[in-house]
N, C-alpha and C. Protein backbone atom coordinates (compact mmCIF):
# COMPACT_ATOMS: atom_id res chain seq x y z
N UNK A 1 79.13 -37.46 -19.42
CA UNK A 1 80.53 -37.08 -19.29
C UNK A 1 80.69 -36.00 -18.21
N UNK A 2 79.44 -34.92 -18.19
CA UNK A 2 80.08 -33.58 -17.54
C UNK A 2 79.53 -34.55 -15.81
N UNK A 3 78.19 -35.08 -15.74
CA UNK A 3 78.40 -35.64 -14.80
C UNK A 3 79.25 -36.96 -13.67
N UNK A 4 80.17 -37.16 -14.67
CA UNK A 4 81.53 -38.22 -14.21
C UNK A 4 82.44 -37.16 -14.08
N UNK A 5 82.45 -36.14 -14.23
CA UNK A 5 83.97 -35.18 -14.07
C UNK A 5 83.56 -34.51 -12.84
N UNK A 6 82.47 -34.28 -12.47
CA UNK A 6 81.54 -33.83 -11.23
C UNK A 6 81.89 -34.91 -9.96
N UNK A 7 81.38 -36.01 -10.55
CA UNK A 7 81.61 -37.32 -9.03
C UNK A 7 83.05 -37.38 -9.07
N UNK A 8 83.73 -37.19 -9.82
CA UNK A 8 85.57 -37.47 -9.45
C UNK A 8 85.98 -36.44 -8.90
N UNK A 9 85.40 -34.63 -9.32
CA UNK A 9 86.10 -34.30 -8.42
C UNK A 9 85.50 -34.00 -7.29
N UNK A 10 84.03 -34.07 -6.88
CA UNK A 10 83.74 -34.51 -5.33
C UNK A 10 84.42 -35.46 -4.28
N UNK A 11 85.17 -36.56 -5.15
CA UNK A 11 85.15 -37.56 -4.83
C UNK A 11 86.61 -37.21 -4.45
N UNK A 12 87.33 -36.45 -5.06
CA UNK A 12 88.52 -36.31 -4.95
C UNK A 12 89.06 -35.34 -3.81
N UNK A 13 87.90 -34.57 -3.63
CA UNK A 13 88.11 -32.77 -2.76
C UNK A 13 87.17 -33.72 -1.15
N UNK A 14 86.27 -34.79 -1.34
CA UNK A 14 86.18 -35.73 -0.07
C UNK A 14 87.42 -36.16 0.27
N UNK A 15 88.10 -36.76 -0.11
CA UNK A 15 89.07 -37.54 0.23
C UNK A 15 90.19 -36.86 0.37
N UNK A 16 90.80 -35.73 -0.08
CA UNK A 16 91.52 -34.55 0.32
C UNK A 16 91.25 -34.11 1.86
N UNK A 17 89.51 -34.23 1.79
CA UNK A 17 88.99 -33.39 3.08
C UNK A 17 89.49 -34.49 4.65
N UNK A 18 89.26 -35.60 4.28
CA UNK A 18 88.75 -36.89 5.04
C UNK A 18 91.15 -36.73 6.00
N UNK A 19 92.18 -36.78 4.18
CA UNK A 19 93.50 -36.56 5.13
C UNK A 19 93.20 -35.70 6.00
N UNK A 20 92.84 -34.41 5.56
CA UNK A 20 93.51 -33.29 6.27
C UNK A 20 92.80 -32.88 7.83
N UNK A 21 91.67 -34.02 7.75
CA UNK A 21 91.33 -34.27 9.36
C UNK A 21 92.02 -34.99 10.11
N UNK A 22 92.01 -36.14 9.03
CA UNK A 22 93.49 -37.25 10.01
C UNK A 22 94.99 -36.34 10.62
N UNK A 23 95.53 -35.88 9.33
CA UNK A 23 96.65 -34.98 10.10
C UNK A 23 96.10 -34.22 11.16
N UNK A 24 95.49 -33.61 11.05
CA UNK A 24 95.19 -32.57 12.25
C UNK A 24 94.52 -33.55 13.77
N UNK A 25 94.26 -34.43 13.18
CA UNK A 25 94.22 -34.94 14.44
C UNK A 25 95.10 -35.97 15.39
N UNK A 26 96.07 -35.81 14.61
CA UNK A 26 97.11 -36.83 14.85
C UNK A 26 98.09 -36.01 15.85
N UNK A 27 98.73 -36.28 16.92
CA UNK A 27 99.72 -35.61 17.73
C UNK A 27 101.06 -35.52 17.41
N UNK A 28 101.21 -34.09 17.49
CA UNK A 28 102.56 -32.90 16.92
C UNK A 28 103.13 -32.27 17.97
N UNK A 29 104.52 -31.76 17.32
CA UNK A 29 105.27 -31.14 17.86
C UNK A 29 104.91 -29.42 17.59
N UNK A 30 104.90 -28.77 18.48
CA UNK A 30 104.71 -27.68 17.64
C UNK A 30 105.59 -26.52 18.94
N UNK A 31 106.48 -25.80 18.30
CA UNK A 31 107.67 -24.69 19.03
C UNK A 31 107.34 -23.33 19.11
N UNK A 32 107.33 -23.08 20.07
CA UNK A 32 106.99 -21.08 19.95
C UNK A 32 107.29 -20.95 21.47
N UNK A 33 106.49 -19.37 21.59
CA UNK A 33 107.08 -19.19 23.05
C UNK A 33 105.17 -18.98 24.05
N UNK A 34 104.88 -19.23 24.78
CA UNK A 34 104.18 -19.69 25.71
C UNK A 34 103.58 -17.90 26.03
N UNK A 35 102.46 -17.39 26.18
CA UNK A 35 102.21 -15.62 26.23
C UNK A 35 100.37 -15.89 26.14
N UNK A 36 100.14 -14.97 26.78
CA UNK A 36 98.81 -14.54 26.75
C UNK A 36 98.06 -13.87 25.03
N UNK A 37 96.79 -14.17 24.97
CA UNK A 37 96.29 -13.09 23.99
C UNK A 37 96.94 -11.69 24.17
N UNK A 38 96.53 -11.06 25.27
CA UNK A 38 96.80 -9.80 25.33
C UNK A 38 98.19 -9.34 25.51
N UNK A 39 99.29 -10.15 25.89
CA UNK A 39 100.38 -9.76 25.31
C UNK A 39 100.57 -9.49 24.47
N UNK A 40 100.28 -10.75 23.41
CA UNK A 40 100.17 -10.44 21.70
C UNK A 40 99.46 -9.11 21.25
N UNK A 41 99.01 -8.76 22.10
CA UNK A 41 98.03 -7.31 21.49
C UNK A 41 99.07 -6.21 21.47
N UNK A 42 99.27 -6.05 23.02
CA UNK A 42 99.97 -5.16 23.46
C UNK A 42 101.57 -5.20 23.11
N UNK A 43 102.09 -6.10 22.20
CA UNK A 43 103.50 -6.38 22.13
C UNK A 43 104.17 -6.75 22.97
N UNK A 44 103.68 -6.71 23.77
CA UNK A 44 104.81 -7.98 25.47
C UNK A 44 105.20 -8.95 25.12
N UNK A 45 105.97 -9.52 24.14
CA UNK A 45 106.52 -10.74 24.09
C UNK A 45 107.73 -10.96 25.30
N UNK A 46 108.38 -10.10 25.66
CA UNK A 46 109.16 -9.93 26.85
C UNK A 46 108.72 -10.03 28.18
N UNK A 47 107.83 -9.14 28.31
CA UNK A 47 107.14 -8.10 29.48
C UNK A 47 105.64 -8.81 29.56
N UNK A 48 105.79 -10.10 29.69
CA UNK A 48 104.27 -10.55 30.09
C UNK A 48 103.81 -10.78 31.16
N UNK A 49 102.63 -10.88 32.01
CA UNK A 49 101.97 -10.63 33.13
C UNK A 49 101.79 -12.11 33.50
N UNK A 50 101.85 -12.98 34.08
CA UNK A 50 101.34 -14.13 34.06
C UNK A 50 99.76 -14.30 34.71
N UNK A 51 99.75 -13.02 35.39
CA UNK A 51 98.33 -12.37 36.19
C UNK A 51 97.41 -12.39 34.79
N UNK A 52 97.57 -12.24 33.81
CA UNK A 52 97.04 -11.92 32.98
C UNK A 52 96.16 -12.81 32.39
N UNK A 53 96.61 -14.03 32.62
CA UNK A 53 96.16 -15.60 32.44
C UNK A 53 94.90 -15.58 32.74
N UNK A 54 93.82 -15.17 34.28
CA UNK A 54 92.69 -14.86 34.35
C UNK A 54 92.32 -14.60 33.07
N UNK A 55 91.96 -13.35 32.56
CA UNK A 55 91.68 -12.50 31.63
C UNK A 55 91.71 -13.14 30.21
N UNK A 56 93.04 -13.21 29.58
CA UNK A 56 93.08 -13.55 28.68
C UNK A 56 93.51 -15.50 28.68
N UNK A 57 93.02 -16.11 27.53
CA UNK A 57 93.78 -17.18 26.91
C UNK A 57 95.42 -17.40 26.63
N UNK A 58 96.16 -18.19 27.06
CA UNK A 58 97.09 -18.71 26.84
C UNK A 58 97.22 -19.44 25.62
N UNK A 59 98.20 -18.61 25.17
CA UNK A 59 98.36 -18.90 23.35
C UNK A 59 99.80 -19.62 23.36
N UNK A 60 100.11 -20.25 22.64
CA UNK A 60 101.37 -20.08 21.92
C UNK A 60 101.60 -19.67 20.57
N UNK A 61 102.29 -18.86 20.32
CA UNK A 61 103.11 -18.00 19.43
C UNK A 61 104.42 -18.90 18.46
N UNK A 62 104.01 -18.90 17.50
CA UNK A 62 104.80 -19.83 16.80
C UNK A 62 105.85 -19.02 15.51
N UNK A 63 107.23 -19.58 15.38
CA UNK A 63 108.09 -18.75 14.39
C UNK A 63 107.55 -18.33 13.48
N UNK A 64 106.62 -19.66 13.21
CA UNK A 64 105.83 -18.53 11.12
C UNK A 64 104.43 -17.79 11.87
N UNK A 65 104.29 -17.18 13.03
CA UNK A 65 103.31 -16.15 13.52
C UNK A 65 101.83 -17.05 13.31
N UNK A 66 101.61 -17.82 13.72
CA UNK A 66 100.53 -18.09 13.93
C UNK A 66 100.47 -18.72 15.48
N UNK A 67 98.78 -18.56 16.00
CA UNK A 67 98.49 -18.54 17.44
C UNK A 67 98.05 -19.92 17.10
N UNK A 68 98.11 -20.48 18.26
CA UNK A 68 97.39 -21.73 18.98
C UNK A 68 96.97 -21.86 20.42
N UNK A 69 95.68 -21.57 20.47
CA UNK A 69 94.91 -21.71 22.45
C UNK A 69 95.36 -22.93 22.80
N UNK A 70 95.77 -22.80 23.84
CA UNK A 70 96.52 -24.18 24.44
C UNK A 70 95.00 -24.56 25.48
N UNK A 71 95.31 -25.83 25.17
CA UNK A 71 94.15 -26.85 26.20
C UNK A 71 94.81 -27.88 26.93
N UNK A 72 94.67 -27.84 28.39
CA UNK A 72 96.02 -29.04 29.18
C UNK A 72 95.01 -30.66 28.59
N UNK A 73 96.13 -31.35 28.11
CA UNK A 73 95.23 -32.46 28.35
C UNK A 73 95.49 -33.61 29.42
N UNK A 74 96.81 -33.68 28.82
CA UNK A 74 97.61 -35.05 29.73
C UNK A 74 98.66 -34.06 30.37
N UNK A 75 99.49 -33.09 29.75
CA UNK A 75 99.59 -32.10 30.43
C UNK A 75 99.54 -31.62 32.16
N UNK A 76 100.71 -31.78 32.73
CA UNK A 76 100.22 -31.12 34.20
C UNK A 76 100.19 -29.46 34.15
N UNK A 77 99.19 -28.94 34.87
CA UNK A 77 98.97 -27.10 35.16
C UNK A 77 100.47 -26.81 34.99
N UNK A 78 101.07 -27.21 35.82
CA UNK A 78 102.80 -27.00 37.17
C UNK A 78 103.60 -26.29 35.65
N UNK A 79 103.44 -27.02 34.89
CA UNK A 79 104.43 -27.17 33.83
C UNK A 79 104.36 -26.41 32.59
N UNK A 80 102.91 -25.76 32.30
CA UNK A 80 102.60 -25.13 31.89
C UNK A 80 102.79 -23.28 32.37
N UNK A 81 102.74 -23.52 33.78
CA UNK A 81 102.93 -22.59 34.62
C UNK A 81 104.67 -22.11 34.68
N UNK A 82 105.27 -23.09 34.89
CA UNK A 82 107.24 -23.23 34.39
C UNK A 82 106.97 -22.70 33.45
N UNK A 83 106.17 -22.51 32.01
CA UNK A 83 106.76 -22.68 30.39
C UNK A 83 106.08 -21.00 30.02
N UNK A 84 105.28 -20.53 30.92
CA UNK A 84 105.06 -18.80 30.78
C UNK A 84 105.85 -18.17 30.30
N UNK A 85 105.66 -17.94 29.18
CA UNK A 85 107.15 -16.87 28.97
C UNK A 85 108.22 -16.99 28.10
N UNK A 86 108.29 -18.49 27.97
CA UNK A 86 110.00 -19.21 27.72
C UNK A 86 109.49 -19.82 26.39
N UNK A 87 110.75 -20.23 25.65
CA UNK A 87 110.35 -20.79 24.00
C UNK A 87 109.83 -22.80 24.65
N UNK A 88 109.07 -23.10 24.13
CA UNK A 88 109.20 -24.29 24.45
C UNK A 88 108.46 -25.20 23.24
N UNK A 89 108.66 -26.39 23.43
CA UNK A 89 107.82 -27.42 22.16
C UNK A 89 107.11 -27.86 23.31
N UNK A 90 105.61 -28.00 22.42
CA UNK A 90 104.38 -28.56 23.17
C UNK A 90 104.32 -30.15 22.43
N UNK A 91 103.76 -30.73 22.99
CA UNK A 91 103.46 -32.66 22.11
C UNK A 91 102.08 -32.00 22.66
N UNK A 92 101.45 -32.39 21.18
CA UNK A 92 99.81 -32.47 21.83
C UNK A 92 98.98 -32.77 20.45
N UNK A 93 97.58 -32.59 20.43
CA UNK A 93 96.68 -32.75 19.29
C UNK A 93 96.58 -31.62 18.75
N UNK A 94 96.43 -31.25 17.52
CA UNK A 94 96.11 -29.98 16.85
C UNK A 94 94.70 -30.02 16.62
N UNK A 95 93.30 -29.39 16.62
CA UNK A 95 92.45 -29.39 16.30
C UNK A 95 91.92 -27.34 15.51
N UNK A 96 92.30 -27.66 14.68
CA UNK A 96 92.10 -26.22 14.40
C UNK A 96 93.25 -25.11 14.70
N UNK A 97 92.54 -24.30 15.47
CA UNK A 97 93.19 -22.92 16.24
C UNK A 97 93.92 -23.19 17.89
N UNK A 98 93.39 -24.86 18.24
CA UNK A 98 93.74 -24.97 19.83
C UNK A 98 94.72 -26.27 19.00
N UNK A 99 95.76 -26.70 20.51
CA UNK A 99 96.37 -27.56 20.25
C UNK A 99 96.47 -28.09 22.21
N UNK A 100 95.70 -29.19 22.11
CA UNK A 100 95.22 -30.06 23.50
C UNK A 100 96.55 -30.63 23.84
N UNK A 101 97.32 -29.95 24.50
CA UNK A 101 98.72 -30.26 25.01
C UNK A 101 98.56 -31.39 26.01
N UNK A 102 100.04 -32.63 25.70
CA UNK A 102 100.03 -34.10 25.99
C UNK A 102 101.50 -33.28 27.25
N UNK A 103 102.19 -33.08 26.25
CA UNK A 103 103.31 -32.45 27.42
C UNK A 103 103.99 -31.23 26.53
N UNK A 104 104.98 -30.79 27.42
CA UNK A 104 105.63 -29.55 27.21
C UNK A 104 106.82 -29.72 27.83
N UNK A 105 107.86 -29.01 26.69
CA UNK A 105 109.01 -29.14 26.77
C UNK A 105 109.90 -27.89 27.01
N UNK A 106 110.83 -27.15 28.10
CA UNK A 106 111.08 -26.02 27.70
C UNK A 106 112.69 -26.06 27.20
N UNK A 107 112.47 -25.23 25.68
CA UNK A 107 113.58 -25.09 25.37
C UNK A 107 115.06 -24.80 26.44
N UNK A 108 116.52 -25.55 25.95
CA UNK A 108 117.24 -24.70 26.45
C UNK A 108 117.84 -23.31 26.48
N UNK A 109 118.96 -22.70 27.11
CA UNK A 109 118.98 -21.59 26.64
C UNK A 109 118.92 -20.37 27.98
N UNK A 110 118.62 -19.24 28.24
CA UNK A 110 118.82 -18.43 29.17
C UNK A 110 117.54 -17.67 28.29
N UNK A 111 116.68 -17.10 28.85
CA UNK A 111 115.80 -16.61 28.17
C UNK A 111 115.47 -15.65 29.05
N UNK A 112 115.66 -14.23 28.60
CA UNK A 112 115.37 -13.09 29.61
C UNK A 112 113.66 -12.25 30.25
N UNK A 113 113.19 -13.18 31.16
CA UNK A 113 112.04 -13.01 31.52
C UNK A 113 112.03 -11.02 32.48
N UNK A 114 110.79 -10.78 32.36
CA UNK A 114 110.56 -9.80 33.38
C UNK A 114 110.46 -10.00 35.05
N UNK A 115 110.29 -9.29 35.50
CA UNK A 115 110.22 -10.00 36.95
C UNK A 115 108.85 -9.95 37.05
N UNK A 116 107.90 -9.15 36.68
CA UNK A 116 106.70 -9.27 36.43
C UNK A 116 106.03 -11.24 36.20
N UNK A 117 106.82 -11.88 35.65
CA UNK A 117 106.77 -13.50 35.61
C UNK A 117 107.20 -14.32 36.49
N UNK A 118 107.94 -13.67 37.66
CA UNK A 118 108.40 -14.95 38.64
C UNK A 118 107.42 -14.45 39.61
């Protein structure tokens, strides 16, 4: 008995495991605003460096505060380079902590950049 309550719930916490790779590997929408690590450090959500890009990783910053390292996939540079700064939705794969961007979208809207970004 105690060993049948053992294989069901292995069997059960596998197959839990086996979705929650499929979702994550399946391609999403995901919205925030486009910023370096070290903005995020330093609080620059405004006032970001795009120079900074060397140095640090390009994150996106998402409403419920969690980061995602952006990876271009299908993605052109150009567009990524436009989306510095500005709120935008990415289409891409989620794998973890990175999300392998397909394309990028920039929100509408007037969004008050530094000049430090053009």
């Amino acid at each position: 008995m105690y060993n049948r309550i053992i294989k069901i719930t292995l069997s059960t916490l596998f197959l839990i495991t086996i979705a929650a790779g499929i979702a994550e590997g399946k391609e999403s929408l995901l919205q925030g605003q486009v910023l370096t690590e070290r903005c995020l450090a330093e609080g620059r959500l405004s006032a970001c460096y795009i120079e900074w890009t060397s140095n640090s990783p390009i994150v996106l910053f998402t409403g419920d505060r969690k980061l995602y390292r952006i990876e271009l996939h299908r993605a052109a540079q150009w567009k990524l380079d436009n989306a510095f700064g500005k709120q935008v939705v990415l289409k891409g794969i989620i794998k973890g902590n990175k999300i392998m961007v397909n394309d990028i979208a920039v929100m509408g809207g007037k969004k008050k950049l530094s000049k430090a970004c053009l």
